[in-house]
C-alpha atoms as a PDB file:
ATOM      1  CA  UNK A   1     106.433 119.640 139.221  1.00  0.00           C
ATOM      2  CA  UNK A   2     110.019 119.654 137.350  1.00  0.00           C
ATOM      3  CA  UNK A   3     110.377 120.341 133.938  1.00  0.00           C
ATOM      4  CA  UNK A   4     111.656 117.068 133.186  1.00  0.00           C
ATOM      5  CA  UNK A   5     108.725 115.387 134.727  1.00  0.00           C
ATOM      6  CA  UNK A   6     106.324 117.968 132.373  1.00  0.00           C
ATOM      7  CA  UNK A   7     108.539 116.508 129.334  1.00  0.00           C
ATOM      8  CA  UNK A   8     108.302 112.756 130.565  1.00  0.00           C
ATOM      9  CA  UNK A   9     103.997 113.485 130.707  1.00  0.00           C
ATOM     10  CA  UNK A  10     104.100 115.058 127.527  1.00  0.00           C
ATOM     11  CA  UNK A  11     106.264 111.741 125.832  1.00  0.00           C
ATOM     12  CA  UNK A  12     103.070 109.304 126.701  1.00  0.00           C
ATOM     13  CA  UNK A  13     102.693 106.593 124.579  1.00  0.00           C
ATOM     14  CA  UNK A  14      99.568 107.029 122.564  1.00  0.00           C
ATOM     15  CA  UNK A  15      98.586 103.956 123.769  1.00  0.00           C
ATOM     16  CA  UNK A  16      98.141 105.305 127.512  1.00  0.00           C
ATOM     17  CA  UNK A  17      96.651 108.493 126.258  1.00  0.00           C
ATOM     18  CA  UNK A  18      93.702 107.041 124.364  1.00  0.00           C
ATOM     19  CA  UNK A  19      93.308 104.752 127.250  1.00  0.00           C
ATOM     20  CA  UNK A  20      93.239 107.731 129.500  1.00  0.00           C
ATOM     21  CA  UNK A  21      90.543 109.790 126.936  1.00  0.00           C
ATOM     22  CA  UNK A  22      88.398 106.252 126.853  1.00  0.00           C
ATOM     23  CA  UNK A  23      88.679 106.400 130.722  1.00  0.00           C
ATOM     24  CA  UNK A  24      86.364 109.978 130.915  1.00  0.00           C
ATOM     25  CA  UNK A  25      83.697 108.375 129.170  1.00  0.00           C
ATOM     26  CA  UNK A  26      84.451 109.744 125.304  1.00  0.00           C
ATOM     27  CA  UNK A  27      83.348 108.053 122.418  1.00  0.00           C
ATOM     28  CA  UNK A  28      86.158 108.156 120.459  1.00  0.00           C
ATOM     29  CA  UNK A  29      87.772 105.844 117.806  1.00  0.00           C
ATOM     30  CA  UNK A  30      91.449 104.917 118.046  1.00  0.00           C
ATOM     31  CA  UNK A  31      92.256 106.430 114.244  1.00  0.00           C
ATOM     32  CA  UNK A  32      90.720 109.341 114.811  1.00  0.00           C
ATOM     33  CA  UNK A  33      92.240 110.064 118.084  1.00  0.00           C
ATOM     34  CA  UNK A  34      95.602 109.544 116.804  1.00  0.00           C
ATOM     35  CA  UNK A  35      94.909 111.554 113.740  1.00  0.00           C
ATOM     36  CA  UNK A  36      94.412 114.178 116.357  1.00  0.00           C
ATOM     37  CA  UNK A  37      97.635 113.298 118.302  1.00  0.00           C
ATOM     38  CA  UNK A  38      99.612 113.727 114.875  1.00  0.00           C
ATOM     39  CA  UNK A  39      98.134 117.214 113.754  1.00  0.00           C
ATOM     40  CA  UNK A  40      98.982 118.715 117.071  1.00  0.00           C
ATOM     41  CA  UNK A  41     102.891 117.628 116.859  1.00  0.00           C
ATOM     42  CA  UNK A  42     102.756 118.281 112.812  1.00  0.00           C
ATOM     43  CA  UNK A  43     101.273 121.788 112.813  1.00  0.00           C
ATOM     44  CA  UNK A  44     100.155 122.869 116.000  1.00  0.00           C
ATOM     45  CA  UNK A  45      97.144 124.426 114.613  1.00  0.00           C
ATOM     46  CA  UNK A  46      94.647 121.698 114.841  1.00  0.00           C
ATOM     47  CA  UNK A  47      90.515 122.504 113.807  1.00  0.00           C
ATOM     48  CA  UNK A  48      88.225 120.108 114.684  1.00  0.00           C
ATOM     49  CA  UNK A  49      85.211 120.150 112.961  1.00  0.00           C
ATOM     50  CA  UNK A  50      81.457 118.477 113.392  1.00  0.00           C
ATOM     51  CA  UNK A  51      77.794 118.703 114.399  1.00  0.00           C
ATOM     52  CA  UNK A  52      76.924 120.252 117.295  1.00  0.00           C
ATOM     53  CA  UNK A  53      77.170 118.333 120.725  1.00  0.00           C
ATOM     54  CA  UNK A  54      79.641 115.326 118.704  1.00  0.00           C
ATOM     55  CA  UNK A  55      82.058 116.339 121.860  1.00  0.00           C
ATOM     56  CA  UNK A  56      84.411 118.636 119.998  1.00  0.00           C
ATOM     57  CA  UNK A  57      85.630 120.506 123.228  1.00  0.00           C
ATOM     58  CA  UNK A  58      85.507 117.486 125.537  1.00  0.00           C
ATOM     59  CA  UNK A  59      88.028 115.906 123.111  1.00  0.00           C
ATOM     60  CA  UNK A  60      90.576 119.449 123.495  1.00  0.00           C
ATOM     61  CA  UNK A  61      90.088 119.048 127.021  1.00  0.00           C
ATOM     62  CA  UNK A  62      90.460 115.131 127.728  1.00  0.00           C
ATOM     63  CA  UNK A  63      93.547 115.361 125.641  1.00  0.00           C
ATOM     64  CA  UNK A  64      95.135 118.111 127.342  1.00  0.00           C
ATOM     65  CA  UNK A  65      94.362 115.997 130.928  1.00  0.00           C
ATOM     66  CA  UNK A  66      95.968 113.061 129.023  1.00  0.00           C
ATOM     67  CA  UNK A  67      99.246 114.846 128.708  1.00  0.00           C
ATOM     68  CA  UNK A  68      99.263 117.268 131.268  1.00  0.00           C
ATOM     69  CA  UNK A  69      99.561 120.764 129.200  1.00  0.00           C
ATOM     70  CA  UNK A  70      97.720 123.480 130.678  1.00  0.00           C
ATOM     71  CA  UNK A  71      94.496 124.562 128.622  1.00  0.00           C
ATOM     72  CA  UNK A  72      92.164 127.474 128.088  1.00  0.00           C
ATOM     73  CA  UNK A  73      88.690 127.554 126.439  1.00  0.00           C
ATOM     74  CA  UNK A  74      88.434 130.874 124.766  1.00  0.00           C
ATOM     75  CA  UNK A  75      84.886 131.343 123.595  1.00  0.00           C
ATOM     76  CA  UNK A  76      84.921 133.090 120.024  1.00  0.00           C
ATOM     77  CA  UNK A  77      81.974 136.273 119.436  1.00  0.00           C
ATOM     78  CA  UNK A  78      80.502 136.903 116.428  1.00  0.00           C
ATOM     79  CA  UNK A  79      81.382 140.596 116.649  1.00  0.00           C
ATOM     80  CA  UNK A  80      85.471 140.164 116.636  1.00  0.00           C
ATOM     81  CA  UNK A  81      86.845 141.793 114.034  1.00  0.00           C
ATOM     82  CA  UNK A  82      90.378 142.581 114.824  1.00  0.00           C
ATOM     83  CA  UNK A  83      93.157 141.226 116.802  1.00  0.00           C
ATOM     84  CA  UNK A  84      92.552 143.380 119.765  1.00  0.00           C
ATOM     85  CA  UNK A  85      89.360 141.462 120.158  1.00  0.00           C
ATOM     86  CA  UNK A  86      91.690 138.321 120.957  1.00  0.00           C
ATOM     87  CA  UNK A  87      94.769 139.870 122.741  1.00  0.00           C
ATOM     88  CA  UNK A  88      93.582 143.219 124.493  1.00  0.00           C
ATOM     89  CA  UNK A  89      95.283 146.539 123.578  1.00  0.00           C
ATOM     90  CA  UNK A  90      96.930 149.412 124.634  1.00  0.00           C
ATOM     91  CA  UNK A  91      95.533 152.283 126.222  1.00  0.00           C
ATOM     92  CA  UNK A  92      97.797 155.765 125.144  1.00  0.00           C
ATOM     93  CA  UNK A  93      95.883 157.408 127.427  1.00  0.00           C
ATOM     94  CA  UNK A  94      96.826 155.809 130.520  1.00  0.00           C
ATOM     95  CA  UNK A  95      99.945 154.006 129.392  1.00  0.00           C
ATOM     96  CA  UNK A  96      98.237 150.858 130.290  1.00  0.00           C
ATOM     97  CA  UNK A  97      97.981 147.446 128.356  1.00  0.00           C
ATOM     98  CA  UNK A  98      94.736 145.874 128.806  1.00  0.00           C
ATOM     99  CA  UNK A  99      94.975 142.459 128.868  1.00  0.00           C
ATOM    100  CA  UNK A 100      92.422 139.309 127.509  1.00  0.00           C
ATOM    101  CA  UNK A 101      92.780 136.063 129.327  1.00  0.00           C
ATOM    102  CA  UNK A 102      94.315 134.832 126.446  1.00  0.00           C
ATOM    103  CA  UNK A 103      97.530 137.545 126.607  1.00  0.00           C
ATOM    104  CA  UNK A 104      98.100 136.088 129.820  1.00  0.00           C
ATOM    105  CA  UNK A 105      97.984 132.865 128.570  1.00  0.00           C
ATOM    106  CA  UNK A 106     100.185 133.760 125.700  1.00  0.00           C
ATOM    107  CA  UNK A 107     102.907 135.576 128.500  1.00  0.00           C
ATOM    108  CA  UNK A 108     102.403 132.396 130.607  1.00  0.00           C
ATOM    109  CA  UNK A 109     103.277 129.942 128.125  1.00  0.00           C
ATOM    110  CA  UNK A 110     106.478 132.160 126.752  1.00  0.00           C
ATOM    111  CA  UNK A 111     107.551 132.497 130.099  1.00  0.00           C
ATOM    112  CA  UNK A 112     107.496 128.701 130.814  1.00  0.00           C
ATOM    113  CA  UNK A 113     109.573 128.177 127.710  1.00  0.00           C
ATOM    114  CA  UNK A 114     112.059 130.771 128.562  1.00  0.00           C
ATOM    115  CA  UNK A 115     112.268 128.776 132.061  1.00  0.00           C
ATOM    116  CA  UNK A 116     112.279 125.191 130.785  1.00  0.00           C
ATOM    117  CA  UNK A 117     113.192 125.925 127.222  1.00  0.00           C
ATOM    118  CA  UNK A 118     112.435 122.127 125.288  1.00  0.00           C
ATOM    119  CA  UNK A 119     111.342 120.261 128.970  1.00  0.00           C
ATOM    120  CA  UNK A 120     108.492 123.438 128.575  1.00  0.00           C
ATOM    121  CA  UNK A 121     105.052 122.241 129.755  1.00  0.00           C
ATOM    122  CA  UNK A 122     102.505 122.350 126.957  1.00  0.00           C
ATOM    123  CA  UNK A 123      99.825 125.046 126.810  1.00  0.00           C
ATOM    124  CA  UNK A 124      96.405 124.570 124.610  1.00  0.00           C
ATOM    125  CA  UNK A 125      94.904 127.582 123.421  1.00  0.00           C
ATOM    126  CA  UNK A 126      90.804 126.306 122.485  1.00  0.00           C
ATOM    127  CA  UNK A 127      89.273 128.831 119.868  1.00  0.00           C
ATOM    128  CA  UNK A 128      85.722 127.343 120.994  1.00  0.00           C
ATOM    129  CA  UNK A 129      83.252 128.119 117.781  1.00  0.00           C
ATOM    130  CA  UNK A 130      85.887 129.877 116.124  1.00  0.00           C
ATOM    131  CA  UNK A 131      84.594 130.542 113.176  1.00  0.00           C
ATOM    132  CA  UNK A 132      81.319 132.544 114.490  1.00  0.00           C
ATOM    133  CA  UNK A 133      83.803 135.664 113.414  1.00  0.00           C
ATOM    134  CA  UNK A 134      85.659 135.553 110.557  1.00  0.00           C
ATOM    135  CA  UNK A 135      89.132 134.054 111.238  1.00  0.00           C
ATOM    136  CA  UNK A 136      91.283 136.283 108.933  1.00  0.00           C
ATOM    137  CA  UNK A 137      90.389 139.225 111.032  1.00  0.00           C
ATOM    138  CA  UNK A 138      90.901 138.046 114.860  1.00  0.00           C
ATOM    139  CA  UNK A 139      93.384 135.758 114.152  1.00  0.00           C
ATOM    140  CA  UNK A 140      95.504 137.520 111.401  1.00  0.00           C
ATOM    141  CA  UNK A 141      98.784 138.229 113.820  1.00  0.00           C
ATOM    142  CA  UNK A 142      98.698 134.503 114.708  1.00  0.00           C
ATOM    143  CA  UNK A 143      98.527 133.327 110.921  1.00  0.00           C
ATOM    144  CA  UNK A 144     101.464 134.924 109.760  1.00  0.00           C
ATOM    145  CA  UNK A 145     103.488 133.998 113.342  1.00  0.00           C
ATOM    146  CA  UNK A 146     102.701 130.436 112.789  1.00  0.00           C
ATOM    147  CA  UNK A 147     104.753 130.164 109.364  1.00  0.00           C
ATOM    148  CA  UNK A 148     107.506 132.458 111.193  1.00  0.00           C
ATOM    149  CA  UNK A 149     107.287 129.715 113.940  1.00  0.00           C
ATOM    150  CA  UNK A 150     107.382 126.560 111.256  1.00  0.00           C
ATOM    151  CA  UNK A 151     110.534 127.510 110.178  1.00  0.00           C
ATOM    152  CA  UNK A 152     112.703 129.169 112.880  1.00  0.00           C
ATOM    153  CA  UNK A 153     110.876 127.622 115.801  1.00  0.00           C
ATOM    154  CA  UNK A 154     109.756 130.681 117.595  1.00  0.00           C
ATOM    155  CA  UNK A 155     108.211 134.112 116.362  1.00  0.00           C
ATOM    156  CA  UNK A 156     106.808 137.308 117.931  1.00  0.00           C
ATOM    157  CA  UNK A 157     103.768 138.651 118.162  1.00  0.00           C
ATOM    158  CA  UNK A 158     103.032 142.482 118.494  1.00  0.00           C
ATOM    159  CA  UNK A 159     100.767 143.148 121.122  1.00  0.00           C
ATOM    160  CA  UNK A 160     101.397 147.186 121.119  1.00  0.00           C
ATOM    161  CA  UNK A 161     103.791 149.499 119.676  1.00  0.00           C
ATOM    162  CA  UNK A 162     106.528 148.934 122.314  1.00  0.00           C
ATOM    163  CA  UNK A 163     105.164 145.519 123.442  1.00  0.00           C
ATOM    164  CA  UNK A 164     106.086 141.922 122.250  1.00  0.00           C
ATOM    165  CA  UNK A 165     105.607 138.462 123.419  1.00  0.00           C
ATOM    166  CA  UNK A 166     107.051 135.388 122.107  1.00  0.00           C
ATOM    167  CA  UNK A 167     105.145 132.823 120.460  1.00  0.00           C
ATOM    168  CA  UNK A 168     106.762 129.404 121.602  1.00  0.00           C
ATOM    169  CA  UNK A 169     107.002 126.104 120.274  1.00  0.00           C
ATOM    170  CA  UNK A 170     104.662 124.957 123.051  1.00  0.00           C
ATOM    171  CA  UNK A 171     102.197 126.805 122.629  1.00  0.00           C
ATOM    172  CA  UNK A 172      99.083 125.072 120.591  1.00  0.00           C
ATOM    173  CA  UNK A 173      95.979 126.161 118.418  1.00  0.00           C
ATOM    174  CA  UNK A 174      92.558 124.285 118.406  1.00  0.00           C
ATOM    175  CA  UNK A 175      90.107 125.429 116.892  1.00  0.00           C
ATOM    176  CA  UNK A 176      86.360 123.802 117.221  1.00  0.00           C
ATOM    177  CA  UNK A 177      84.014 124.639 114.146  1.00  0.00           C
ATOM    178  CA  UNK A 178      80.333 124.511 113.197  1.00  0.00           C
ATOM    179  CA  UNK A 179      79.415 124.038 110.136  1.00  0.00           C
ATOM    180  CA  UNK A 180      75.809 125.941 109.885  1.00  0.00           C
ATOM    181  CA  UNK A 181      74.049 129.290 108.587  1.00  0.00           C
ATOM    182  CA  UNK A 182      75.413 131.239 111.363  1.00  0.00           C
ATOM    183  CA  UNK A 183      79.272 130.127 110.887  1.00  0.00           C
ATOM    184  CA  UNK A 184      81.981 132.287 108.554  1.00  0.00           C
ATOM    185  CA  UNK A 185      84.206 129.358 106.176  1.00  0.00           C
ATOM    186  CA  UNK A 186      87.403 129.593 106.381  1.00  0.00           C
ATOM    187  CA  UNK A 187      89.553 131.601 103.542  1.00  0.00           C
ATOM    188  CA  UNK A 188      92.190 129.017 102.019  1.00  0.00           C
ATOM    189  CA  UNK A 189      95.329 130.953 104.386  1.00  0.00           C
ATOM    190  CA  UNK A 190      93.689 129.568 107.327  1.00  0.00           C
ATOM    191  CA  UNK A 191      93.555 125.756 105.313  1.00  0.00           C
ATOM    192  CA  UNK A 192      96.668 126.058 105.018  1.00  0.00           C
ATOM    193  CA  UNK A 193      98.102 126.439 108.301  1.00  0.00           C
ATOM    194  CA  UNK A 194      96.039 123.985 109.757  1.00  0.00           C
ATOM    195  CA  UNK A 195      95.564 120.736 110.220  1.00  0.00           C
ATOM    196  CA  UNK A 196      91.450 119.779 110.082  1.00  0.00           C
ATOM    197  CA  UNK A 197      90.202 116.680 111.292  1.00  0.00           C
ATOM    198  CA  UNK A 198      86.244 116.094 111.240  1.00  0.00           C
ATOM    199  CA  UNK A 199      84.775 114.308 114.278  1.00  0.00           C
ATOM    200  CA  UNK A 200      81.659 112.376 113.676  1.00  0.00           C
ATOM    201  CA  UNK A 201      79.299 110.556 115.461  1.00  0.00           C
ATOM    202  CA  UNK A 202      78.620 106.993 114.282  1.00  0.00           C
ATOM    203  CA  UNK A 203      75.621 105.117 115.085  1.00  0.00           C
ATOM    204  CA  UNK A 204      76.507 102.126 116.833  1.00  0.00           C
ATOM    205  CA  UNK A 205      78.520 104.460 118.980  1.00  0.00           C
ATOM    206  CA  UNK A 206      75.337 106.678 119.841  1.00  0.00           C
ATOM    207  CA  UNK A 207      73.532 103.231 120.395  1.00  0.00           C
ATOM    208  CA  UNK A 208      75.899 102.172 123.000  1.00  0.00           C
ATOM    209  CA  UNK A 209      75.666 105.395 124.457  1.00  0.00           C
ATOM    210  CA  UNK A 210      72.150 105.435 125.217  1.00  0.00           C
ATOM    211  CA  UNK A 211      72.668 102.414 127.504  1.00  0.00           C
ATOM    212  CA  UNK A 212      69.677  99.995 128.601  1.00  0.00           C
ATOM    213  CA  UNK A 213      66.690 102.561 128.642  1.00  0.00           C
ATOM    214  CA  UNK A 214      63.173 101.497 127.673  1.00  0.00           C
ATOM    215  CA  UNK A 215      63.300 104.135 124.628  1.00  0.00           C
ATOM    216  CA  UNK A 216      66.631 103.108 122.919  1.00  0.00           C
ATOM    217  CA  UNK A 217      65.391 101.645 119.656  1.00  0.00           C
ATOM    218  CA  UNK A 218      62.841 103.454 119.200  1.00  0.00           C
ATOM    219  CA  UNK A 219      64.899 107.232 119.310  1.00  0.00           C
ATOM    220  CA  UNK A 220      67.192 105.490 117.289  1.00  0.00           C
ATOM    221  CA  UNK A 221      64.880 104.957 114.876  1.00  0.00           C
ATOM    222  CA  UNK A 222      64.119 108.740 114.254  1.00  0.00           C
ATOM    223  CA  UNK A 223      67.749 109.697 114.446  1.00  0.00           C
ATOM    224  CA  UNK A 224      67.895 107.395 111.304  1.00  0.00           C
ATOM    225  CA  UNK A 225      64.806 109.144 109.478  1.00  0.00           C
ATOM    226  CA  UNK A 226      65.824 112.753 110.474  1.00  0.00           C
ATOM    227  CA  UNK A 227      69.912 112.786 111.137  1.00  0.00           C
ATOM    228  CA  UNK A 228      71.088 113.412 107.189  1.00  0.00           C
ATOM    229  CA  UNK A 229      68.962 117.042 107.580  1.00  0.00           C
ATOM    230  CA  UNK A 230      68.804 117.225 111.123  1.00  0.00           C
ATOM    231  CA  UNK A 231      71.981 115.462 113.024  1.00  0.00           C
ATOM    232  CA  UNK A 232      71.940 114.853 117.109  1.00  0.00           C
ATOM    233  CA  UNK A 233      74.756 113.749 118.870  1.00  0.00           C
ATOM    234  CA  UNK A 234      75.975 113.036 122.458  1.00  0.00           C
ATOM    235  CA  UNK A 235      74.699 115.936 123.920  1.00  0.00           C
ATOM    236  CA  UNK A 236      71.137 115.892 122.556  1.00  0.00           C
ATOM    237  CA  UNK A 237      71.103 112.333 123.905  1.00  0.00           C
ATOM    238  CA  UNK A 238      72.311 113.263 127.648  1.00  0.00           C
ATOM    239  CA  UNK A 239      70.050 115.774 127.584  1.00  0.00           C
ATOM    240  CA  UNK A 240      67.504 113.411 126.691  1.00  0.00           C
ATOM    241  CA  UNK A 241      68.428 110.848 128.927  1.00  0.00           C
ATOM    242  CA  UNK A 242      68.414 113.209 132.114  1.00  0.00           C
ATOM    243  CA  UNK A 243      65.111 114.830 131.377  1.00  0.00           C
ATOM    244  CA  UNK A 244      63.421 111.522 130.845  1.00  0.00           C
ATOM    245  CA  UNK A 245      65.033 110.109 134.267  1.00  0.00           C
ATOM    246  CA  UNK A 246      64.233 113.696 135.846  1.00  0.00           C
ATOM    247  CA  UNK A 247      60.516 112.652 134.938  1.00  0.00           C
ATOM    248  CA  UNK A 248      60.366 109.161 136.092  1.00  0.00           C
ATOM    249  CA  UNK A 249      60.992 110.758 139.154  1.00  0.00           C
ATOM    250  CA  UNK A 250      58.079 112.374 139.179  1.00  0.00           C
ATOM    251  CA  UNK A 251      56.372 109.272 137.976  1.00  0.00           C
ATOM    252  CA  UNK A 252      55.766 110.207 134.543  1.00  0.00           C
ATOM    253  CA  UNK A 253      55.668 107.912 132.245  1.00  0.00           C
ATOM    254  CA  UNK A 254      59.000 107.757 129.813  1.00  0.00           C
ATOM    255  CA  UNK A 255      56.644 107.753 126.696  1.00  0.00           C
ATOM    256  CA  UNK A 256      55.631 111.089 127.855  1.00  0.00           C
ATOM    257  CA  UNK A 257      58.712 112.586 128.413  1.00  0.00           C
ATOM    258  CA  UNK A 258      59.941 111.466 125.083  1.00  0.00           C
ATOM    259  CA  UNK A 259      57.496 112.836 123.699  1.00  0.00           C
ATOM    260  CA  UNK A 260      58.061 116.325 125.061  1.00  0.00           C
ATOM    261  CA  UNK A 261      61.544 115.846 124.473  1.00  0.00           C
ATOM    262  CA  UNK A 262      61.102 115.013 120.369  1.00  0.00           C
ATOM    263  CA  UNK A 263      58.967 117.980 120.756  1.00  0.00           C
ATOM    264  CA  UNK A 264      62.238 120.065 122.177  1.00  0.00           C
ATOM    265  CA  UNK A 265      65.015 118.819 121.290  1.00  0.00           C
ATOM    266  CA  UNK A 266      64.087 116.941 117.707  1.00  0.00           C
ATOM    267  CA  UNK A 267      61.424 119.067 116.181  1.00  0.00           C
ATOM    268  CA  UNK A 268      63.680 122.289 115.607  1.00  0.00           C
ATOM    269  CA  UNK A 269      66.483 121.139 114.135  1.00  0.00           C
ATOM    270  CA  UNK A 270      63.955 120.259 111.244  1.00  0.00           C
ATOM    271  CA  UNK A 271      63.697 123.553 108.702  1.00  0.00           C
ATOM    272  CA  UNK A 272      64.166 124.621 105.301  1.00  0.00           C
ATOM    273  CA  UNK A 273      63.028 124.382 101.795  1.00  0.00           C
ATOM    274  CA  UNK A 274      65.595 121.031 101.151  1.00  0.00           C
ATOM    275  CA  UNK A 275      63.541 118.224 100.273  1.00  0.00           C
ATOM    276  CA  UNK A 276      64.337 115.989 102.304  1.00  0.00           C
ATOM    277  CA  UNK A 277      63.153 117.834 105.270  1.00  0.00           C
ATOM    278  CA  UNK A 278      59.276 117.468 103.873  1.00  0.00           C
ATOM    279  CA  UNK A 279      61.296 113.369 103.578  1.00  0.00           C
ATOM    280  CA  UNK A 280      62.108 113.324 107.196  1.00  0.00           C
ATOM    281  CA  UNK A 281      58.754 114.818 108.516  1.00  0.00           C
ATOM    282  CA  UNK A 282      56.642 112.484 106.905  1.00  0.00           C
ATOM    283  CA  UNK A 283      58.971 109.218 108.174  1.00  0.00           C
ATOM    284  CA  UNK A 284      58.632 110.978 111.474  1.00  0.00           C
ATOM    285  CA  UNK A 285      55.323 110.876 111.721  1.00  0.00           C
ATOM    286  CA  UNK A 286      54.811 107.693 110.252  1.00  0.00           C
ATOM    287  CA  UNK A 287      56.600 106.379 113.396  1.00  0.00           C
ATOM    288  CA  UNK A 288      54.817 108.318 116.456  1.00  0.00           C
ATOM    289  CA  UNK A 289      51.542 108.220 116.438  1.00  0.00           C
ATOM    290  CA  UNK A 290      48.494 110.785 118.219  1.00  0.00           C
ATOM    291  CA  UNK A 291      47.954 108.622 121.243  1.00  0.00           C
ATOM    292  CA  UNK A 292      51.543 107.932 122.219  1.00  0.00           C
ATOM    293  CA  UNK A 293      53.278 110.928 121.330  1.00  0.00           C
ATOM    294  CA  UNK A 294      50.630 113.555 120.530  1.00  0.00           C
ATOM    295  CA  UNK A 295      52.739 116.703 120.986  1.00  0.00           C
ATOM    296  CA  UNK A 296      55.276 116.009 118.640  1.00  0.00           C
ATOM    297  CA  UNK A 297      52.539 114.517 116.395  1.00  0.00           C
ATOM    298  CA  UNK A 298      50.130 117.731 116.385  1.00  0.00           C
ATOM    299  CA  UNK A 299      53.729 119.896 115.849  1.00  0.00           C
ATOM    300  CA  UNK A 300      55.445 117.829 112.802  1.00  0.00           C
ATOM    301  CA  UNK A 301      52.152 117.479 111.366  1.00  0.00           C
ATOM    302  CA  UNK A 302      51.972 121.127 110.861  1.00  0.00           C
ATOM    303  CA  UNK A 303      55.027 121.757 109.785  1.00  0.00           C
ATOM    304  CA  UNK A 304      54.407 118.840 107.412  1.00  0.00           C
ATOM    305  CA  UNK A 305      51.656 120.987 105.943  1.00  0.00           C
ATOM    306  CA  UNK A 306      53.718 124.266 105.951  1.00  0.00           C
ATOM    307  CA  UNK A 307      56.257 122.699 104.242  1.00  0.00           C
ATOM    308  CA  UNK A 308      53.900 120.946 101.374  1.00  0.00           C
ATOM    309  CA  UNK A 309      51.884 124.230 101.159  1.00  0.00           C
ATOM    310  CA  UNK A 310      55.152 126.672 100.850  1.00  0.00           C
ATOM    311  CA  UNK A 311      58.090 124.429  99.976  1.00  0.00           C
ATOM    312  CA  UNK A 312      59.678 125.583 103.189  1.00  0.00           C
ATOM    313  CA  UNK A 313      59.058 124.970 107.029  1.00  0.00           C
ATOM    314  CA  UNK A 314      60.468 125.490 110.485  1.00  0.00           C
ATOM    315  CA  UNK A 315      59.440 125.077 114.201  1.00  0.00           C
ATOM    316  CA  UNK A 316      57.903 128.617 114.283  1.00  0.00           C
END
């Protein structure tokens, strides 16, 4: 494909490109989508924050379809600690630079704005859970590039000694966050070179997802009793869905399969010594009851008691 035709992609209306995201099946609203649009061309350091499963990383990719710029996932470890853990390093002892999939990434998108120069296609770099490691370290070379980058419109980055790759205008950041016990926040340097956008999940929107099934009210029901302490989102509700279908199959009944699926998919999310998780157990059990849903009965029933008895509870 020509450069122009990468530039002519890459100037879609908005209109086409939320009809395109829509298309794939994501629940998305129009504002927030084109919040999303506007960060990316404002700062090119977008994070998108939210619950687990709200479809954080489905939105990086469906966008990046929409306007045809090439995109990688990167999955973030909790154990990075310096930049090496993000671009690779250099090995004195055999002269060699070992590369990360994101250096060649990097090289790939500096090379395609070297050939193109403004007609560049667009690359998206996804930080996926980025801030399981702290940000400042991993990411430090990037932070400071990004306000060289803001004002000349290009910068460097140092990947060894005698080694440099330029850091080009079309080349973007996304970052998806979780915001939990086993998450790092972010220092107020990162804030400030990015634009954050929170995704969330509202409930007519999970309502409609869950189609026509036999179960819809009533797991709509505990995702209003539990989701303030315990939120579920798209992908707990797949999840659901397919496991319940997967057992119909097999000619079990869906109340069954519900109920082993409150028992797995519901039931942990609900710990701690906040009191409105003792709150949400008792309105859960209030609405299953021992003959229909006896496993996740017998299970939130004890952890109701653990959690009167100790002021704190969890699944185990």
């Amino acid at each position: 494909m020509s450069p122009s035709a990468f530039k002519l992609e890459t100037e879609l209306s908005f209109e086409k490109i939320y009809q395109d995201i829509r298309a794939k099946g994501l629940r998305i609203d129009e504002g927030t989508l084109r919040r999303y649009h506007l960060a990316l061309k404002t700062r090119k350091f977008v994070i998108l924050s939210g619950i687990s499963g709200i479809g954080k990383t489905w939105l990086t990719k469906a966008y990046a379809e929409a306007v045809k710029a090439k995109d990688l996932p990167v999955p973030v470890a909790p154990n990075w600690t310096t930049n090496e853990d993000l671009l690779g390093y250099f090995n004195p002892i055999d002269k060699e630079y070992y590369h990360t999939a994101f250096s060649c990434f990097l090289e790939e998108a500096a090379e395609e704005y070297k050939q193109a120069g403004d007609n560049a296609r667009h690359y998206h770099l996804v930080l996926d859970e980025m801030n399981l490691a702290r940000v400042e370290y991993y990411f430090a070379k990037f932070l400071s590039a990004m306000e060289v980058r803001m004002r000349e419109g290009v910068a460097q980055i140092q990947l060894a000694s005698e080694k440099k790759v330029l850091l080009p205008p079309n080349l973007y950041f996304i970052g998806t966050v979780n915001v939990d016990e086993t998450t790092h926040s972010f220092a107020d340097k990162v804030y400030d070179r990015a634009q954050l956008i929170e995704l969330e999940a509202p409930r007519q929107d999970l309502y409609e997802h869950l189609g026509e099934v036999s179960y819809r009210e009533i797991l709509m029901q505990f995702w209003d009793e539990v989701h303030a302490v315990a939120p579920f989102a798209f992908r707990v509700l797949d999840e659901i869905k397919t496991y319940v279908k997967e057992a119909e199959a097999l000619d079990v009944p869906w109340q069954n399969a519900l109920d082993e699926q409150l028992l797995q998919k519901i039931l942990p999310k609900l710990k701690g010594a906040d009191d409105r998780v003792g709150v949400a157990l008792k309105a859960f059990i209030d609405i299953v009851n021992d003959q229909e849903f006896p496993l996740s009965h017998k299970k939130a029933t004890k952890m109701l008691e653990t959690f009167n008895q100790h002021g704190f509870t969890s699944y185990f």
